[in-house]
PDB file of N, CA and C in Angstrom:
ATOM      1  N   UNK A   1     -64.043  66.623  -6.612  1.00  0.00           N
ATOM      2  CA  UNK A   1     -64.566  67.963  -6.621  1.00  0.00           C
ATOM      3  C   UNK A   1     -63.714  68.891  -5.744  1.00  0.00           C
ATOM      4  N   UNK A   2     -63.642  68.405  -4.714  1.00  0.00           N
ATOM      5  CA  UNK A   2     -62.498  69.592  -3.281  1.00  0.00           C
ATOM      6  C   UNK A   2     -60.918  69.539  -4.263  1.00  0.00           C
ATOM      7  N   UNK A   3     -60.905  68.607  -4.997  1.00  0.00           N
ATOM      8  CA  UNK A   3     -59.457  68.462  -5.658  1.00  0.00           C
ATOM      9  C   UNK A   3     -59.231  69.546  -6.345  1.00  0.00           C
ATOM     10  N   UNK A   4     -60.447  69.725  -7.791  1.00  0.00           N
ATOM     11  CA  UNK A   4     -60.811  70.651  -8.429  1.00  0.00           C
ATOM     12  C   UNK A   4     -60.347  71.918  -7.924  1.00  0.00           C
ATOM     13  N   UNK A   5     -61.455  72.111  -6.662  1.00  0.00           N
ATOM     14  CA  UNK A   5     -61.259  73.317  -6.169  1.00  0.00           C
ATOM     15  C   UNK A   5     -59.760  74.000  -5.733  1.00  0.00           C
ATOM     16  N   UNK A   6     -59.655  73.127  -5.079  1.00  0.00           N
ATOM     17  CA  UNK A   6     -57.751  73.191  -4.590  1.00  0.00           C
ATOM     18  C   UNK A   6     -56.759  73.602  -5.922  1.00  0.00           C
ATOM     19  N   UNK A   7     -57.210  72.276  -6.687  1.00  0.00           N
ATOM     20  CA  UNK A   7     -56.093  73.457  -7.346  1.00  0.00           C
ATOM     21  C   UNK A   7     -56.184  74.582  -8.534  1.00  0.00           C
ATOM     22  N   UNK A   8     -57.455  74.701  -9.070  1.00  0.00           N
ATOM     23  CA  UNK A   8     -57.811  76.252  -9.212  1.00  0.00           C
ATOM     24  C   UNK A   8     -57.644  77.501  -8.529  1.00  0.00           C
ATOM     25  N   UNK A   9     -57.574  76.789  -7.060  1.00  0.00           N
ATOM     26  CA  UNK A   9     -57.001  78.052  -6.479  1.00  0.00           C
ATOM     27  C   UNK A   9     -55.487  78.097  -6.004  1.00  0.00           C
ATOM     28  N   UNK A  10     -55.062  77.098  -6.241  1.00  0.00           N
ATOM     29  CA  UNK A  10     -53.595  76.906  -6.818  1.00  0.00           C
ATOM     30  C   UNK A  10     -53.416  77.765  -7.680  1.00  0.00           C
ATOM     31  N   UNK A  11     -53.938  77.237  -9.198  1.00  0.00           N
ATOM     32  CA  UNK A  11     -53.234  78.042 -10.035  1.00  0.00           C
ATOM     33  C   UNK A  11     -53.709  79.773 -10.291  1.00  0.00           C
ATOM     34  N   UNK A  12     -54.732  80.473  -9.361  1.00  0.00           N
ATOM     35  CA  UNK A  12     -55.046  81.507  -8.974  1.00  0.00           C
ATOM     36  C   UNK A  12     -53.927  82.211  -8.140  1.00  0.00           C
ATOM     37  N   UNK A  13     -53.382  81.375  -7.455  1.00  0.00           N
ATOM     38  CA  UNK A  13     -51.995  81.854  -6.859  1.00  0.00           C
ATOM     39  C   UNK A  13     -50.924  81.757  -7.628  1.00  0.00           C
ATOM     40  N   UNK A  14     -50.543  80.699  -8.208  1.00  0.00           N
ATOM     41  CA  UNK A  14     -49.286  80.635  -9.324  1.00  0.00           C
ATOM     42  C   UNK A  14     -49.425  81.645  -9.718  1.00  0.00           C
ATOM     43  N   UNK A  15     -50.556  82.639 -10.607  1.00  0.00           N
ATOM     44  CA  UNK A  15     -50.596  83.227 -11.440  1.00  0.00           C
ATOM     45  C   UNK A  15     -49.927  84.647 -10.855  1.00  0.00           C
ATOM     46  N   UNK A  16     -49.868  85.280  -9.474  1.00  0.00           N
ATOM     47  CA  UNK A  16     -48.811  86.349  -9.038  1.00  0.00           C
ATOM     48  C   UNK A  16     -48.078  86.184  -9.233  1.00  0.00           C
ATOM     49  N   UNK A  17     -46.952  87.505  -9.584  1.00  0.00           N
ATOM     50  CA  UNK A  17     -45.695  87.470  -9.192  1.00  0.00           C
ATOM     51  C   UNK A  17     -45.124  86.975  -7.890  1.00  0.00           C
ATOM     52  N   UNK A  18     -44.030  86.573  -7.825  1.00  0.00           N
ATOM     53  CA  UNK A  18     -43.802  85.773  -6.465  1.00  0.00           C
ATOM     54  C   UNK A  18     -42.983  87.172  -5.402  1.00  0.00           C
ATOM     55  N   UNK A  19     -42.748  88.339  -6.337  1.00  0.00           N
ATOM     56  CA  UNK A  19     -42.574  89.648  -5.180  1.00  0.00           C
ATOM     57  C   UNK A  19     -43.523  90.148  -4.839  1.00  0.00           C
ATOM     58  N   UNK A  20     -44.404  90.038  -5.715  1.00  0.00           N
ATOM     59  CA  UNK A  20     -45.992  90.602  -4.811  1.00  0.00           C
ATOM     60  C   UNK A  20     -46.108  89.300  -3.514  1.00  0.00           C
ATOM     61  N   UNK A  21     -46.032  88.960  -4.046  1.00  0.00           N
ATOM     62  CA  UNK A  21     -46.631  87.482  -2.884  1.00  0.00           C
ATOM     63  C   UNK A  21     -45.791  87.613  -1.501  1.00  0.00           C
ATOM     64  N   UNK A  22     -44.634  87.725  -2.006  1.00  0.00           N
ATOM     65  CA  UNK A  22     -43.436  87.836  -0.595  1.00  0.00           C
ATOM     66  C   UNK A  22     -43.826  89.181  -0.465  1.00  0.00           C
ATOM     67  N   UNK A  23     -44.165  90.085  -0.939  1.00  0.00           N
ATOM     68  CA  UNK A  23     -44.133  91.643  -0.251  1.00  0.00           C
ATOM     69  C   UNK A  23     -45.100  91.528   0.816  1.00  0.00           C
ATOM     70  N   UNK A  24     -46.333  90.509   0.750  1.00  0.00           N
ATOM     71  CA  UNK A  24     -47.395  89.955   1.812  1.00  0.00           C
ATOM     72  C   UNK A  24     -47.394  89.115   2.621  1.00  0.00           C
ATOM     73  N   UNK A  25     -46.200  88.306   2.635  1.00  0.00           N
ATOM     74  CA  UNK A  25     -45.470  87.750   3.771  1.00  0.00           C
ATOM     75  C   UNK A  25     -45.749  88.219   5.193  1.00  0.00           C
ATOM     76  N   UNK A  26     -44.899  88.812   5.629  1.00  0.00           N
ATOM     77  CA  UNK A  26     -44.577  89.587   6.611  1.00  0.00           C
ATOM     78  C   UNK A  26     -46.393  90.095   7.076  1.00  0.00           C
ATOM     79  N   UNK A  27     -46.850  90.711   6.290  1.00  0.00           N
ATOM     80  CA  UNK A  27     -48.493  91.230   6.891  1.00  0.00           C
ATOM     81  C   UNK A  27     -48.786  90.013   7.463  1.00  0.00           C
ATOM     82  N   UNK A  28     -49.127  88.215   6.702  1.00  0.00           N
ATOM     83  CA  UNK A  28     -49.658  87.277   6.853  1.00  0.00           C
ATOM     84  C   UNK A  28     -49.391  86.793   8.271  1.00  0.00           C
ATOM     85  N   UNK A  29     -47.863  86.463   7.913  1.00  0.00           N
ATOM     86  CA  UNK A  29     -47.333  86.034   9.043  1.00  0.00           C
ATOM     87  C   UNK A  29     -47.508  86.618  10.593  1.00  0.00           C
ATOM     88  N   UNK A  30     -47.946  88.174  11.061  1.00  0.00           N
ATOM     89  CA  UNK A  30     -47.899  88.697  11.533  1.00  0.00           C
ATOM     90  C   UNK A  30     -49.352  88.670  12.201  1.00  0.00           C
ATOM     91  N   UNK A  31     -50.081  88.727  11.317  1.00  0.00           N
ATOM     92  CA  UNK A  31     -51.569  88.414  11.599  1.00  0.00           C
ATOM     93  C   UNK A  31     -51.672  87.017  12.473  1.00  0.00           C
ATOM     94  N   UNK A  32     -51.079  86.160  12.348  1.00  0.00           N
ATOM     95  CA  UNK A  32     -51.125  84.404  12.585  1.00  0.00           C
ATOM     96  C   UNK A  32     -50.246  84.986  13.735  1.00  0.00           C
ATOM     97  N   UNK A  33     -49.476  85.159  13.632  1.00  0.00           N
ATOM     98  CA  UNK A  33     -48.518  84.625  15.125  1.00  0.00           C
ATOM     99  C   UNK A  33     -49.177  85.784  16.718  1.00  0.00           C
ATOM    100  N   UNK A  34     -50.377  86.610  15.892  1.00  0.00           N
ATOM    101  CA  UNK A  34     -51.061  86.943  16.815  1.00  0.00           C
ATOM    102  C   UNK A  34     -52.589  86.401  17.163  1.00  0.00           C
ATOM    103  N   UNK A  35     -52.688  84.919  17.692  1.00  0.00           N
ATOM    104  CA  UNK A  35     -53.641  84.270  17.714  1.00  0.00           C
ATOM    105  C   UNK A  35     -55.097  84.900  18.000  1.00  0.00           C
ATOM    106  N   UNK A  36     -55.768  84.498  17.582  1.00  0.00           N
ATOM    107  CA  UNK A  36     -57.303  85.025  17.578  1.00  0.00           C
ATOM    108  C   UNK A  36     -58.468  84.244  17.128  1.00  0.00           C
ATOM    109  N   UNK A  37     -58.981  83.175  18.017  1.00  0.00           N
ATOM    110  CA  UNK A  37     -59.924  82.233  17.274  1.00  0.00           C
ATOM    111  C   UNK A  37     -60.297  82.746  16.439  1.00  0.00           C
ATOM    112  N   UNK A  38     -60.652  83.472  15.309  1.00  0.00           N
ATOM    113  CA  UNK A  38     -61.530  84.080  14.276  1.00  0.00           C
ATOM    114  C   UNK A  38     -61.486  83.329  12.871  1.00  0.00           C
ATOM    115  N   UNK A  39     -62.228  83.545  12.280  1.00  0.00           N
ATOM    116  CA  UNK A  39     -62.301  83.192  10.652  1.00  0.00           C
ATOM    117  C   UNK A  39     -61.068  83.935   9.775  1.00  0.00           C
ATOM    118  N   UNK A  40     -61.214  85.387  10.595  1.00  0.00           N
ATOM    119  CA  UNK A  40     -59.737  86.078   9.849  1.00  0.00           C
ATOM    120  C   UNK A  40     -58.246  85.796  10.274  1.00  0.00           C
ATOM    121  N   UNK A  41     -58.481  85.214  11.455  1.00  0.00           N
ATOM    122  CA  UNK A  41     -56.529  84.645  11.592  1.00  0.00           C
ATOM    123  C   UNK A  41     -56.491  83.394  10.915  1.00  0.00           C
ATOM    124  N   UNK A  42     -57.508  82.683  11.114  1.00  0.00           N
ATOM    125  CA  UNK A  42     -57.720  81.560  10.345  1.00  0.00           C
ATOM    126  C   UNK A  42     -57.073  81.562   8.574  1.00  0.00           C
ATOM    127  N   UNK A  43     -57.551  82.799   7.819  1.00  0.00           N
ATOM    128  CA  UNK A  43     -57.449  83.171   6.534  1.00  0.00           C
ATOM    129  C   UNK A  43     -55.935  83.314   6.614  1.00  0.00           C
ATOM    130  N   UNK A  44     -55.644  83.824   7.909  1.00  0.00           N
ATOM    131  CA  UNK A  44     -54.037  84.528   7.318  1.00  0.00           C
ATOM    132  C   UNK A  44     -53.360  83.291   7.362  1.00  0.00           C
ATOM    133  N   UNK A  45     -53.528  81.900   8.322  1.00  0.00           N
ATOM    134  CA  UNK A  45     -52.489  81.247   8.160  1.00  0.00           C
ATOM    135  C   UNK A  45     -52.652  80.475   6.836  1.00  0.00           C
ATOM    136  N   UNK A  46     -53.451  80.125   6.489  1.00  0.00           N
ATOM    137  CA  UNK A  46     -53.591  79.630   5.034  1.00  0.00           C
ATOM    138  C   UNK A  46     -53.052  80.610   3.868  1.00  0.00           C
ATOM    139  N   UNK A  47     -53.818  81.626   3.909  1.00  0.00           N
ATOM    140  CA  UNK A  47     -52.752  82.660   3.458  1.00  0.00           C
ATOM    141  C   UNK A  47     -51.229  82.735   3.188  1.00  0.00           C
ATOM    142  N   UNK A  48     -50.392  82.724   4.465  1.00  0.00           N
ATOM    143  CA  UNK A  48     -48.923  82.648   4.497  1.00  0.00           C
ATOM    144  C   UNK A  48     -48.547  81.244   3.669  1.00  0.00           C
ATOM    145  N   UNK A  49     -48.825  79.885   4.207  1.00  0.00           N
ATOM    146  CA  UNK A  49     -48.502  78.953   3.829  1.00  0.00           C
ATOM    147  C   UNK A  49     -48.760  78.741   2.524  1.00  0.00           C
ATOM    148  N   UNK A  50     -49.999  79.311   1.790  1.00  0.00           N
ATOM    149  CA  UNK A  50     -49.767  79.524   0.177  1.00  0.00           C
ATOM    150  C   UNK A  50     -48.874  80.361  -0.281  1.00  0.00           C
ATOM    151  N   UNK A  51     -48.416  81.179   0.095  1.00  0.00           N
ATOM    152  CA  UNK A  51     -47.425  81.902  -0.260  1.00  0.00           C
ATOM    153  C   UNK A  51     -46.170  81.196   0.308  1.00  0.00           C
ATOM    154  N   UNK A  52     -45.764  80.598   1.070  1.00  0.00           N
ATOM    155  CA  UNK A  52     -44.727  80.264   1.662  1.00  0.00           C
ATOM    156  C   UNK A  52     -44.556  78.988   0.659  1.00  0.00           C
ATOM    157  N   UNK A  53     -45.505  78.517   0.059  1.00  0.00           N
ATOM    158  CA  UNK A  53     -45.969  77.336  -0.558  1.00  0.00           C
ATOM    159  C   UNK A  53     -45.077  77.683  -2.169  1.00  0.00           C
ATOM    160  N   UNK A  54     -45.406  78.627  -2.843  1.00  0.00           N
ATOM    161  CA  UNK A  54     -45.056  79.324  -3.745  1.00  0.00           C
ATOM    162  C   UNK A  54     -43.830  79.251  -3.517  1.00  0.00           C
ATOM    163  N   UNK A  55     -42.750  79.968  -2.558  1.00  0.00           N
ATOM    164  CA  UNK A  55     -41.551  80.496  -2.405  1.00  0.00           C
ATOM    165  C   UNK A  55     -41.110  78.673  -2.541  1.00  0.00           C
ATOM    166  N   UNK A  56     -41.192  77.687  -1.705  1.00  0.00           N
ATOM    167  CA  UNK A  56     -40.597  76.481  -1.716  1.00  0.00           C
ATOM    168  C   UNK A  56     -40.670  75.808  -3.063  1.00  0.00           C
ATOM    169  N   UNK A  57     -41.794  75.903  -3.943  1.00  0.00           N
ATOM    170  CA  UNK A  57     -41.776  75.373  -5.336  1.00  0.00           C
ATOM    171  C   UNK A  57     -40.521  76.281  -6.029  1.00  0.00           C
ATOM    172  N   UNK A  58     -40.489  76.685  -5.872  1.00  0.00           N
ATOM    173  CA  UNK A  58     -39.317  78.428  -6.806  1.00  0.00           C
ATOM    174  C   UNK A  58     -38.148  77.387  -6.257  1.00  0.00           C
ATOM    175  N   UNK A  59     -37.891  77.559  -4.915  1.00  0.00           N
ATOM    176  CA  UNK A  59     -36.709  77.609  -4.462  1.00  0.00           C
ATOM    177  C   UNK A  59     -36.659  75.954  -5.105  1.00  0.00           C
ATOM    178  N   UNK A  60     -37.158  74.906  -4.969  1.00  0.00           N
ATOM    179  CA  UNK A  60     -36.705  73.732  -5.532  1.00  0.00           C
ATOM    180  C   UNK A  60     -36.891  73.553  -6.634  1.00  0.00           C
ATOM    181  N   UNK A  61     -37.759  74.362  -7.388  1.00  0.00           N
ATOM    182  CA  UNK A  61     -37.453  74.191  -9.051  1.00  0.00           C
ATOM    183  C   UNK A  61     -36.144  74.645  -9.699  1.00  0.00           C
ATOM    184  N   UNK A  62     -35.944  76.073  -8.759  1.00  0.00           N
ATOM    185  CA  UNK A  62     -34.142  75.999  -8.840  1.00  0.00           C
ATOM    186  C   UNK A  62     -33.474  75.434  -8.991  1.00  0.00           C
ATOM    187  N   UNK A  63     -33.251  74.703  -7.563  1.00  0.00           N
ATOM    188  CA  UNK A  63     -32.166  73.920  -7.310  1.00  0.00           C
ATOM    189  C   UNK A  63     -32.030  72.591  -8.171  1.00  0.00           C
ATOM    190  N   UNK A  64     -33.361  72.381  -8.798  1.00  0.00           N
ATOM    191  CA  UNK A  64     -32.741  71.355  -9.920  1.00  0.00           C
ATOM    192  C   UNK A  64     -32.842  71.809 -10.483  1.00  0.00           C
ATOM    193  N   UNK A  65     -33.159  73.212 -11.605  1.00  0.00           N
ATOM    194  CA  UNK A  65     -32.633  73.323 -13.183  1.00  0.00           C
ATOM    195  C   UNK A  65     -31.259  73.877 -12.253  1.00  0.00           C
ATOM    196  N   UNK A  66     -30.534  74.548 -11.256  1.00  0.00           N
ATOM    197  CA  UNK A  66     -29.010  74.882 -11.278  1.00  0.00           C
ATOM    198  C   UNK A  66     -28.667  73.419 -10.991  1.00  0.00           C
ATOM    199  N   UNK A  67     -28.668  72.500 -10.593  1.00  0.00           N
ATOM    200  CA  UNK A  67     -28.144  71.752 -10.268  1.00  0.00           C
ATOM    201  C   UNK A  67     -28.083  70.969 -11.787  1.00  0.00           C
ATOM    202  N   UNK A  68     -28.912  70.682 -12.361  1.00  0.00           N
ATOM    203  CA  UNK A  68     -28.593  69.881 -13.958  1.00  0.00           C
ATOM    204  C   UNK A  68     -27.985  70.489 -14.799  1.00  0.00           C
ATOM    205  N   UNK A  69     -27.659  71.543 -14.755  1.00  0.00           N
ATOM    206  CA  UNK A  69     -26.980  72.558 -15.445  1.00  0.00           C
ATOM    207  C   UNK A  69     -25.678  72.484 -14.521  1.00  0.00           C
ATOM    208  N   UNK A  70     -25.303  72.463 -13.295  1.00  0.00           N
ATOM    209  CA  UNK A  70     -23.681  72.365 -12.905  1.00  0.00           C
ATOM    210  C   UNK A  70     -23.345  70.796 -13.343  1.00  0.00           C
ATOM    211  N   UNK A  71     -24.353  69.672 -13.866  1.00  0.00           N
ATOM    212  CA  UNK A  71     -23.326  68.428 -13.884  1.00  0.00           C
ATOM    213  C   UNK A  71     -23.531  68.127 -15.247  1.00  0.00           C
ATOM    214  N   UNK A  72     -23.864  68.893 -16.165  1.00  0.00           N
ATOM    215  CA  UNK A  72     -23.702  68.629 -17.666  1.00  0.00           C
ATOM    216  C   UNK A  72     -21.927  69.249 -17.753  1.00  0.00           C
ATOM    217  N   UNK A  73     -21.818  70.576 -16.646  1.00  0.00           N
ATOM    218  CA  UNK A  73     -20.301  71.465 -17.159  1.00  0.00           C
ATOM    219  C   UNK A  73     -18.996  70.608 -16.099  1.00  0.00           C
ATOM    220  N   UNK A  74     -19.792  69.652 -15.620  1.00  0.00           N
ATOM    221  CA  UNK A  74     -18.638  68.943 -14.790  1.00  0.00           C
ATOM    222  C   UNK A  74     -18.401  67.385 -15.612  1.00  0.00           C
ATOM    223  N   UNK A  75     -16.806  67.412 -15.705  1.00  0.00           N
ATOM    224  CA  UNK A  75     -16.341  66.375 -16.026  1.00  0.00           C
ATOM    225  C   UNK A  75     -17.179  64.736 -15.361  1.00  0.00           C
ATOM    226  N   UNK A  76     -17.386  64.444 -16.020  1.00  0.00           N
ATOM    227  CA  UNK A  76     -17.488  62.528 -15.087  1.00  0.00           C
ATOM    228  C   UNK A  76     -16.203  62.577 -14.353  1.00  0.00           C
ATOM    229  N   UNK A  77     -16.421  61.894 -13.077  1.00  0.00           N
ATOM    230  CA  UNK A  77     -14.940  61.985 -12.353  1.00  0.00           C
ATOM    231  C   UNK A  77     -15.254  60.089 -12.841  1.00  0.00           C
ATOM    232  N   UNK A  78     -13.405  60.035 -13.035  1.00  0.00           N
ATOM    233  CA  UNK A  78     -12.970  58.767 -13.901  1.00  0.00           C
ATOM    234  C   UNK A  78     -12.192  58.118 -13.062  1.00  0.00           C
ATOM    235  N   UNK A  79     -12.087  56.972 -12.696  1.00  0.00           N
ATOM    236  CA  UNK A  79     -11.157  56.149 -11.954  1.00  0.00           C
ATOM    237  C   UNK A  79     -10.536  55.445 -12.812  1.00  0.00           C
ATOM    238  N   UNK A  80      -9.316  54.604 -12.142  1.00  0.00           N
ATOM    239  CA  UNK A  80      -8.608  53.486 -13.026  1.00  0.00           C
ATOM    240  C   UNK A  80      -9.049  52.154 -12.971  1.00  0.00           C
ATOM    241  N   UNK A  81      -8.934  51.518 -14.082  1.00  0.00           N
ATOM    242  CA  UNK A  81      -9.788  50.222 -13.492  1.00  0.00           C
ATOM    243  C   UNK A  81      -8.541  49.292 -14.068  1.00  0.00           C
ATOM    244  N   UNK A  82      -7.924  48.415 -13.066  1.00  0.00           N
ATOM    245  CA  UNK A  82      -7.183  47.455 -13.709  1.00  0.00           C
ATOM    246  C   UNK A  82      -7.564  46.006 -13.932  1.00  0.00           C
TER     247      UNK A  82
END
């Protein structure tokens, strides 16, 4: 059931653009690194880290579709075999 929940609100976040999301960065982050026992600093760091969460899926879904795409255009490197 908490699984459920998690990631419905996963894909409630997937569903932004990831420049809206980073344009709220900076607010999140800013809120958190000014501590405040409360329920609302509380929100922001969860907050950031879903978004920060977002930016790291991007950035490594990248790096492997560029990366499978640079070794289809690269030769096999070939040695001699005697």
């Amino acid at each position: 059931m908490i699984s459920e929940a998690i990631e419905r609100l996963a894909d409630r976040v997937l569903a932004y653009e990831e420049t809206d999301l980073t344009a709220l960065l900076n607010h999140f982050k800013t809120r958190m690194e000014q501590f405040e026992p409360t329920p609302e600093w509380e929100r922001a760091v969860i907050a950031y880290f879903l978004i920060n969460g977002v930016r790291v899926k991007n950035a490594l879904k990248h790096g492997k579709t560029h990366r499978r795409e640079r070794s289809s255009e690269i030769r096999p490197a070939l040695r001699l075999v005697k």
